[in-house]
Every structure is written in C-alpha cells, then in structure tokens.
C-alpha atoms as a PDB file:
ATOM      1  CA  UNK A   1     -74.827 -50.574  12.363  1.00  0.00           C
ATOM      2  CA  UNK A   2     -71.515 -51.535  11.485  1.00  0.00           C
ATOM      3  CA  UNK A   3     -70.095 -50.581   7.995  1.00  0.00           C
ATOM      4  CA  UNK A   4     -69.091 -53.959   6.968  1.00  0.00           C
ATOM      5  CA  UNK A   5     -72.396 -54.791   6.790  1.00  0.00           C
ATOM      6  CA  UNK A   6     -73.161 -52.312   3.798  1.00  0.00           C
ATOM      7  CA  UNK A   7     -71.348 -54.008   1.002  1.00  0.00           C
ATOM      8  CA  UNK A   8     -71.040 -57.480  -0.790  1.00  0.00           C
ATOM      9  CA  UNK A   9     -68.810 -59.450  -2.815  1.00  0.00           C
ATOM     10  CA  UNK A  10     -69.858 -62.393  -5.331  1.00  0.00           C
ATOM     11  CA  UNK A  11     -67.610 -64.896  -6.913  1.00  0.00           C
ATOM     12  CA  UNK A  12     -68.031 -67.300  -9.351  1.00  0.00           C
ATOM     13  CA  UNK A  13     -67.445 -68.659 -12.683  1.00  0.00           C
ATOM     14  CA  UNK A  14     -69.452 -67.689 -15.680  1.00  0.00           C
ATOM     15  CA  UNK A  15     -70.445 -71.752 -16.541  1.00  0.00           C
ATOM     16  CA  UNK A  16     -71.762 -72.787 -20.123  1.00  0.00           C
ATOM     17  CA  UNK A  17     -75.286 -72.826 -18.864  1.00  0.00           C
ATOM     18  CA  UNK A  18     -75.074 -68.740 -19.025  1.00  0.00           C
ATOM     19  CA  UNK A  19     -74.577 -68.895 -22.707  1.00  0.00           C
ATOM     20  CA  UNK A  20     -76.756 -67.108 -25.318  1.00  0.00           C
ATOM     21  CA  UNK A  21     -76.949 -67.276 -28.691  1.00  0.00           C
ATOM     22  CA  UNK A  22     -73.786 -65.216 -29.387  1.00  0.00           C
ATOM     23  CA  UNK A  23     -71.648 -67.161 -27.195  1.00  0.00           C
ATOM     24  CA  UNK A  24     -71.649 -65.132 -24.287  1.00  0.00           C
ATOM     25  CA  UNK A  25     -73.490 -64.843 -21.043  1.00  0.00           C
ATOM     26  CA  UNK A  26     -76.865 -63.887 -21.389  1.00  0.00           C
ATOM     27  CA  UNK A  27     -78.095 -60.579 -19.827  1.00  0.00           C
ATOM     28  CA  UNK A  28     -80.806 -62.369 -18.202  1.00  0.00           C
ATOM     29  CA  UNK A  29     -78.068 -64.555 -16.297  1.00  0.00           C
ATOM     30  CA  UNK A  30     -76.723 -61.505 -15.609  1.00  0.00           C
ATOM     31  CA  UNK A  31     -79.776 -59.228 -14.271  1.00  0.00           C
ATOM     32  CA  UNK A  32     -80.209 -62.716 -12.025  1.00  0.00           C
ATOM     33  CA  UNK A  33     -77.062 -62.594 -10.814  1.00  0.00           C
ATOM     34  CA  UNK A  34     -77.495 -58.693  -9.975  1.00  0.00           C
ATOM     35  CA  UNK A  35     -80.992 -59.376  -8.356  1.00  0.00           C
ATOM     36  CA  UNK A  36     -79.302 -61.985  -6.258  1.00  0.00           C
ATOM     37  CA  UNK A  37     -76.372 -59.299  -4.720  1.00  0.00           C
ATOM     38  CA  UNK A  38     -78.637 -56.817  -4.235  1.00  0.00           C
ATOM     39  CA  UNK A  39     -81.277 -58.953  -2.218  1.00  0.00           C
ATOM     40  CA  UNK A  40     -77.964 -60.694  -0.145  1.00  0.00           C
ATOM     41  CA  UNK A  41     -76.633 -56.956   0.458  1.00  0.00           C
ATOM     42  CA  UNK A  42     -80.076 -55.670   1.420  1.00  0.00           C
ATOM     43  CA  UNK A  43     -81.046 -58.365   3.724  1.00  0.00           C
ATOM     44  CA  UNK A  44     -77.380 -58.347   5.205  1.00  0.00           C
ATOM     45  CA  UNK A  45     -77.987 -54.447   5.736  1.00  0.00           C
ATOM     46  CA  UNK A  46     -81.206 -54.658   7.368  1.00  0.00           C
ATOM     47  CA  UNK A  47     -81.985 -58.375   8.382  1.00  0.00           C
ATOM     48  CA  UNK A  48     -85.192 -58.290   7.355  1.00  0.00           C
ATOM     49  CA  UNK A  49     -86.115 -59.970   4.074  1.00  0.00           C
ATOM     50  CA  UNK A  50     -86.255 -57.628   0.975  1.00  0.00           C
ATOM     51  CA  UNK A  51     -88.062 -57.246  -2.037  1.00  0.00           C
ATOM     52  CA  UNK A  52     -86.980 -55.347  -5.211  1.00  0.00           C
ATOM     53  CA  UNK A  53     -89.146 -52.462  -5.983  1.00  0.00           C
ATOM     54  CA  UNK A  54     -87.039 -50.950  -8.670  1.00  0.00           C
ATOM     55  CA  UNK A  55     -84.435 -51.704 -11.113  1.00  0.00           C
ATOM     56  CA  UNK A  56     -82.688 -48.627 -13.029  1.00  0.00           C
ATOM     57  CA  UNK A  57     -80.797 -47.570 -15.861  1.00  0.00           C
ATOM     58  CA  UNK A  58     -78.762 -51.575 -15.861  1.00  0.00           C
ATOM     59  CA  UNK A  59     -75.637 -50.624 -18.591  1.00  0.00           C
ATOM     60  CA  UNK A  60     -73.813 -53.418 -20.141  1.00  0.00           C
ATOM     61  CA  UNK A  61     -70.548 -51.846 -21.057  1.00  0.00           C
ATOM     62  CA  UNK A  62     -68.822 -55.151 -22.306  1.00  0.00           C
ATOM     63  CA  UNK A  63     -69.526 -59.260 -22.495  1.00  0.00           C
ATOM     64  CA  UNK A  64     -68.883 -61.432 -19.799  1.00  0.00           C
ATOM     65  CA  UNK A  65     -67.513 -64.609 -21.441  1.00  0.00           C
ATOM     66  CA  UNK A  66     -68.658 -68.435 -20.092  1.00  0.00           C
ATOM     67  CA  UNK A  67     -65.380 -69.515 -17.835  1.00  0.00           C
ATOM     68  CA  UNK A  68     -64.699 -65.702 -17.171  1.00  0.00           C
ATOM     69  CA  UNK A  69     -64.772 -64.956 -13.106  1.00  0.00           C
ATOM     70  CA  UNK A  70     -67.400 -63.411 -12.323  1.00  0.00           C
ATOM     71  CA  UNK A  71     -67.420 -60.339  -9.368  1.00  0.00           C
ATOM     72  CA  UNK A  72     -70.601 -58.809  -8.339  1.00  0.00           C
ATOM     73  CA  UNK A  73     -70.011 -55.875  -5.796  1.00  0.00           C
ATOM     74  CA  UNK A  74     -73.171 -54.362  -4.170  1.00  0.00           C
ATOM     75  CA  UNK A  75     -73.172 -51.612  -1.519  1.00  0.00           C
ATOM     76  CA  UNK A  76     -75.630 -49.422  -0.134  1.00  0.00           C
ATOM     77  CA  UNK A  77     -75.674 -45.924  -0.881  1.00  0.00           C
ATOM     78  CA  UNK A  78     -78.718 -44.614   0.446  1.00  0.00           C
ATOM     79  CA  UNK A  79     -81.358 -45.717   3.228  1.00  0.00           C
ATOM     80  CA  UNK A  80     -84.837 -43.969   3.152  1.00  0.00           C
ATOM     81  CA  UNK A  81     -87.416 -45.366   5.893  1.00  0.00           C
ATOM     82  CA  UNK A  82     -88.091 -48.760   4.544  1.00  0.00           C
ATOM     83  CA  UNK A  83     -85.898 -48.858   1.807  1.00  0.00           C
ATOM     84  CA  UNK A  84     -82.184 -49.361   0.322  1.00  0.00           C
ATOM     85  CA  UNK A  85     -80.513 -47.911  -2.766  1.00  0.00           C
ATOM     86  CA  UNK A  86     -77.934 -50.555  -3.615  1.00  0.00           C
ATOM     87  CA  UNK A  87     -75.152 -49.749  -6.245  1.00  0.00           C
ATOM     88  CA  UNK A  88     -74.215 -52.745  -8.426  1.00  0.00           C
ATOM     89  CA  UNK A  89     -71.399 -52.958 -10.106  1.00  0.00           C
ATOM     90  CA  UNK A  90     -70.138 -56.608 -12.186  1.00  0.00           C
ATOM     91  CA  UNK A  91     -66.470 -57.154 -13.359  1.00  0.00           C
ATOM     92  CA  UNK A  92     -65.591 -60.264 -15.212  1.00  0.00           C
ATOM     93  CA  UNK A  93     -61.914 -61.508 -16.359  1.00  0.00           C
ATOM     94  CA  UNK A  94     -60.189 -64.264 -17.398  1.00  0.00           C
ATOM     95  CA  UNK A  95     -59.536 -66.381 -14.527  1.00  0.00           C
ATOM     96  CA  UNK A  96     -55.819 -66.964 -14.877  1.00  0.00           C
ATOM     97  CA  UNK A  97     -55.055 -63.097 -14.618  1.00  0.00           C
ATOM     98  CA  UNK A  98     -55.582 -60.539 -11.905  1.00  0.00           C
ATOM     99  CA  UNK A  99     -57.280 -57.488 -14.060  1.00  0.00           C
ATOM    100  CA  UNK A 100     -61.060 -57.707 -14.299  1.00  0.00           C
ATOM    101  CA  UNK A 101     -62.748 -55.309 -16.649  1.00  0.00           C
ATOM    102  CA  UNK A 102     -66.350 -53.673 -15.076  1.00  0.00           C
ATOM    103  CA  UNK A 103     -69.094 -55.034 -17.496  1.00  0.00           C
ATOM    104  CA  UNK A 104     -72.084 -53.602 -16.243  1.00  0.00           C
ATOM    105  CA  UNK A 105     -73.795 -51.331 -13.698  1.00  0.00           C
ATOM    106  CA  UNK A 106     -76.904 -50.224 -12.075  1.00  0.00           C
ATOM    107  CA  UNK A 107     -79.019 -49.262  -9.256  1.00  0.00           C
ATOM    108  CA  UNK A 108     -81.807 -51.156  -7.158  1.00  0.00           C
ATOM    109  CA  UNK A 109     -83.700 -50.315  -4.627  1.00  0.00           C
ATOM    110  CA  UNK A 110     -85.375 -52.814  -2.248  1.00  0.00           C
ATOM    111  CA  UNK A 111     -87.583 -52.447   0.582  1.00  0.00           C
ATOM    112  CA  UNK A 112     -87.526 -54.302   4.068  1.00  0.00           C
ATOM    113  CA  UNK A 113     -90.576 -56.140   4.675  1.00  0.00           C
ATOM    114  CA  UNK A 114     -92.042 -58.607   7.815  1.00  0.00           C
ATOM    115  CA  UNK A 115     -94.294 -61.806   7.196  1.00  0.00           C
ATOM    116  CA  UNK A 116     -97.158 -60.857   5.681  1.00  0.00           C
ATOM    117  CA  UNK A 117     -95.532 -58.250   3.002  1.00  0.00           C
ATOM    118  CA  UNK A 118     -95.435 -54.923   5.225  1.00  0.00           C
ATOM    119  CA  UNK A 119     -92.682 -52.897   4.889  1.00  0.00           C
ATOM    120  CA  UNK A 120     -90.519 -52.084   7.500  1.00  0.00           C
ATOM    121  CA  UNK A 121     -87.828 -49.661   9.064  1.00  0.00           C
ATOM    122  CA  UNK A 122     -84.335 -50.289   8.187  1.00  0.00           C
ATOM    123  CA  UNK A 123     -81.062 -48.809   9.477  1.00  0.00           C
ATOM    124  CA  UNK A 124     -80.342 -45.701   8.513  1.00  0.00           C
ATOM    125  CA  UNK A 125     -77.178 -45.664   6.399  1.00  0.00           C
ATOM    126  CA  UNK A 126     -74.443 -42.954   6.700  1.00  0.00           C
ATOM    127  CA  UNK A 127     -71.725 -41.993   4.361  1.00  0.00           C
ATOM    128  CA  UNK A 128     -68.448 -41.715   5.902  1.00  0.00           C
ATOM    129  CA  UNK A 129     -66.018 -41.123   3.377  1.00  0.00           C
ATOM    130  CA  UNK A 130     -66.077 -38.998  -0.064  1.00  0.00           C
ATOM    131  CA  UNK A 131     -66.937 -41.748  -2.337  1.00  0.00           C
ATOM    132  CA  UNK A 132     -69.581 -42.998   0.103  1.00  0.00           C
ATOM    133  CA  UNK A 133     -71.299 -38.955  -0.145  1.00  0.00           C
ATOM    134  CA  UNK A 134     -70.954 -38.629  -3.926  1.00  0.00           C
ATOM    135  CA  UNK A 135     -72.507 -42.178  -4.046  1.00  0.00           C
ATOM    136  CA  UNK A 136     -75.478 -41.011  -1.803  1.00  0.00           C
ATOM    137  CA  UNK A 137     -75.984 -37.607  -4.187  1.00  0.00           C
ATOM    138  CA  UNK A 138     -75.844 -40.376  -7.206  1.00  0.00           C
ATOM    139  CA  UNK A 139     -78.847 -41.840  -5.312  1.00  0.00           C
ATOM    140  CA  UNK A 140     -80.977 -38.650  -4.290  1.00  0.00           C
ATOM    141  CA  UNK A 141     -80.066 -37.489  -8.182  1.00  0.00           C
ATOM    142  CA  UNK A 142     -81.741 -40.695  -9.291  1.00  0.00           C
ATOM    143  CA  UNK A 143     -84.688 -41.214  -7.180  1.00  0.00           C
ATOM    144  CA  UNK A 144     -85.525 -37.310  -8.397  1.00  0.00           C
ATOM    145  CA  UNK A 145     -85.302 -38.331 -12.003  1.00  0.00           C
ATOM    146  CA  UNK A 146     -87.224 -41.439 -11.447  1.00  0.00           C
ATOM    147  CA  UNK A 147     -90.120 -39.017 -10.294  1.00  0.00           C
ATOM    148  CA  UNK A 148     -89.854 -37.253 -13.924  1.00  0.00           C
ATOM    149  CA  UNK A 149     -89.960 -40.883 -15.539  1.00  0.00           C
ATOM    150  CA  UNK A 150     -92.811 -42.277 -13.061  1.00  0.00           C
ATOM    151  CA  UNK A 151     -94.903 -38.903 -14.076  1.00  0.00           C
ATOM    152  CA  UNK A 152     -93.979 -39.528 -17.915  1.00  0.00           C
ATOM    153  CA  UNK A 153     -95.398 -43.317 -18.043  1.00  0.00           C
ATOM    154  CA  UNK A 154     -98.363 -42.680 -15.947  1.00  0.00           C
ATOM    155  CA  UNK A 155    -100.686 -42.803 -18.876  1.00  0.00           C
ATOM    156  CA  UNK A 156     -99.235 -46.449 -19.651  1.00  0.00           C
ATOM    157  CA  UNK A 157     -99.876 -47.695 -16.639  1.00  0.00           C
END
C-alpha cells in the first residue's frame, strides 16, 4: 500500500461551541476531534470501517483557545493482523501566524472490521525511514505496557 495513505491532516477552527467553563476548548471536544482522525486515518489505511478498541495515555500539554486553528495529525505506526496503532498528535495557534504549538498527544488503536462486527486483516504497515522505526518501537513499547496495566485492573473488571 502506498505511504500516503498512512497519515492525516485535520483543519479547522476551534468555534465557541468547544468552550468549557474556563474559556477554552473542552477536552471532550478535543478527545472527539482525536477519535475522528484516528477513525479517518484508519479507515483510509485499511478501507475497511474501524472501531476504536483502545485509547492511551491522551496528554494535554497546553489549551487550545476557541478561534485558534486547529491541526490534528494522525499516522500509523504499527499494523498487527486486524489492527492499527495510530499516533495523534494536535497543534493549535492563532490563526493569523504561522507557529502552532503541539497541545496534546496520544495513541489509539483501532481494528478493521466487515458488516456484522468481525474483524478483519489490514495492510501490513512498514516503516521506512528512522522516525517511522522509532515510532513503531513507541508502539510495541506500549502495547507491552498495556499488558502490565490490563493484568493490574483485571480484578475491576
């Protein structure tokens, strides 16, 4: 599969509907907005439809402010059988200027499924440059400590 196909961009303005009580963008806007890149990257990566079977470690480094731009990037960085590791990453800036600061960042993983919920094989995914290996150890390295965490709520479940 061609490359292109492994990453996203979203645009768009941060509107006043976003808002929380503090005057910024909500991070449940925001988690949307992630849930939304990460579907449109994994179904451009394996055109199939997706569902999200995990969510990890989402940071918020810094508030997104309502008429900010918003840019969501999402690219795979790891392909198991059925699934994709997507790496999100959201920057948000004043509109009128060029630099955009990164506000928050996590990892999802979604799963390729047919009509009636089954999931399915997607492309396999290879790195090709430095950054694209170091992003798939980030992935392996996560997926081992979400074993550790999975194992540790087990009685909560």
């Amino acid at each position: 599969m061609d490359s292109i196909y492994h990453t996203i961009t979203l645009r768009f303005l941060a509107e006043p509907s976003d808002v929380n009580f503090g005057g910024k963008v909500h991070g449940g806007s925001v988690m949307k907005w992630i849930d939304q890149a990460g579907y449109t990257c994994a179904a451009n990566w394996s055109g199939q439809y997706a569902v999200t079977v995990y969510v990890g470690g989402i940071r918020f480094f810094k508030p997104i402010s309502i008429g900010d731009l918003v840019e969501i990037n999402a690219k795979i960085i790891y392909t198991g059988k059925t699934s994709m590791h997507i790496s999100i990453d959201v920057f948000a800036g004043n509109p009128r200027q060029q630099q955009k600061s990164k506000t928050t960042h996590c990892v999802m993983v979604f799963a390729a499924v047919d009509d009636t919920g089954k999931p399915i094989p997607v492309p396999k995914w290879q790195p090709q440059t430095a950054n694209e290996i170091n992003l798939e150890q980030y992935a392996k390295k996560l997926m081992d400590l979400r074993k550790d965490i999975d194992e540790e709520m087990k009685p909560y479940l």
